[in-house]
Protein backbone atom coordinates (compact mmCIF):
# COMPACT_ATOMS: atom_id res chain seq x y z
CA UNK A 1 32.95 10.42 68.90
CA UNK A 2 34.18 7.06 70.24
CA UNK A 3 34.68 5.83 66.17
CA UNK A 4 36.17 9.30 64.78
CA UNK A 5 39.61 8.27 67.85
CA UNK A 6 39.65 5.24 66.61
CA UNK A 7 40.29 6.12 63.06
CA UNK A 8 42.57 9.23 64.06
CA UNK A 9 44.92 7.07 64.63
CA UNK A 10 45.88 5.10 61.49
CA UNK A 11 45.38 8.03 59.46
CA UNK A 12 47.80 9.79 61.37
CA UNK A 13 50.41 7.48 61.24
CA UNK A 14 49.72 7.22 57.48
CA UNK A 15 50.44 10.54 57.25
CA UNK A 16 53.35 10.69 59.56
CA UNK A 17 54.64 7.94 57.67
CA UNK A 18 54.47 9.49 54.16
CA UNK A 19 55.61 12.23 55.49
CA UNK A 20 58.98 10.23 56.61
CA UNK A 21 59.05 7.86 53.48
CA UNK A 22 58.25 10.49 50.79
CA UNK A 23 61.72 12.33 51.11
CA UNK A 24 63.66 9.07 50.92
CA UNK A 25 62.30 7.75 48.06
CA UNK A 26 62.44 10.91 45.85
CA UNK A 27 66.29 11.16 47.02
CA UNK A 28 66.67 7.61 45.97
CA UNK A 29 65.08 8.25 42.55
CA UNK A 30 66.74 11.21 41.96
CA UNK A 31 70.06 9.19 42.87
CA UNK A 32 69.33 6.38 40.94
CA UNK A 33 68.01 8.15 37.39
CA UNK A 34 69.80 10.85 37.54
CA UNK A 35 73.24 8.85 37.91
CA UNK A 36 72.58 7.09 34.71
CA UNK A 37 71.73 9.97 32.90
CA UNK A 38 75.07 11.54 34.15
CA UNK A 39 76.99 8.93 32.78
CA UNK A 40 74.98 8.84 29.15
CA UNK A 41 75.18 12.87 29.14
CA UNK A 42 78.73 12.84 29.98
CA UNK A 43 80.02 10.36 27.02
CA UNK A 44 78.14 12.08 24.91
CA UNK A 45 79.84 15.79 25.95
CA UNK A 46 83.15 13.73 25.74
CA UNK A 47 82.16 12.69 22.09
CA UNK A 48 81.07 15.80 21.12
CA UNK A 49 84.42 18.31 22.07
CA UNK A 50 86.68 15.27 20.45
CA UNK A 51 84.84 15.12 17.82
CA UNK A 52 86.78 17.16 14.84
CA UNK A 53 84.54 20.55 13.72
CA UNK A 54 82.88 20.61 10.10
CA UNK A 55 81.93 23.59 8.82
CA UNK A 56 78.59 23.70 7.35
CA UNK A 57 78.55 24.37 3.64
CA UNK A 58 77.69 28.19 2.11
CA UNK A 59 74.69 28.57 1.19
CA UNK A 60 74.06 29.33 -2.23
């Protein structure tokens, strides 16, 4: 019994500690990619409405 307390311990402050860690890190992932794909997504919407309208040719 006396081994099982003391390795209750460190595995529950790993957990407790993913548990705290996990949350921040996917926030600052989502932050970080997710900005730079807002700026590549937006020039190319911005590039795409200014960009003059061709009509595709009639098919034969």
């Amino acid at each position: 019994m006396i081994p099982f307390l003391g390795l209750a311990g460190p595995v529950a402050g790993c957990i407790g500690g993913a548990l705290i860690v996990a949350p921040v890190a996917a926030l600052a992932g989502t932050i970080v990619v997710g900005g730079g794909a807002l700026v590549v997504l937006g020039i190319q919407y911005f590039n795409t409405i200014n960009s003059p309208f061709v009509a595709p040719a009639p098919a034969a």
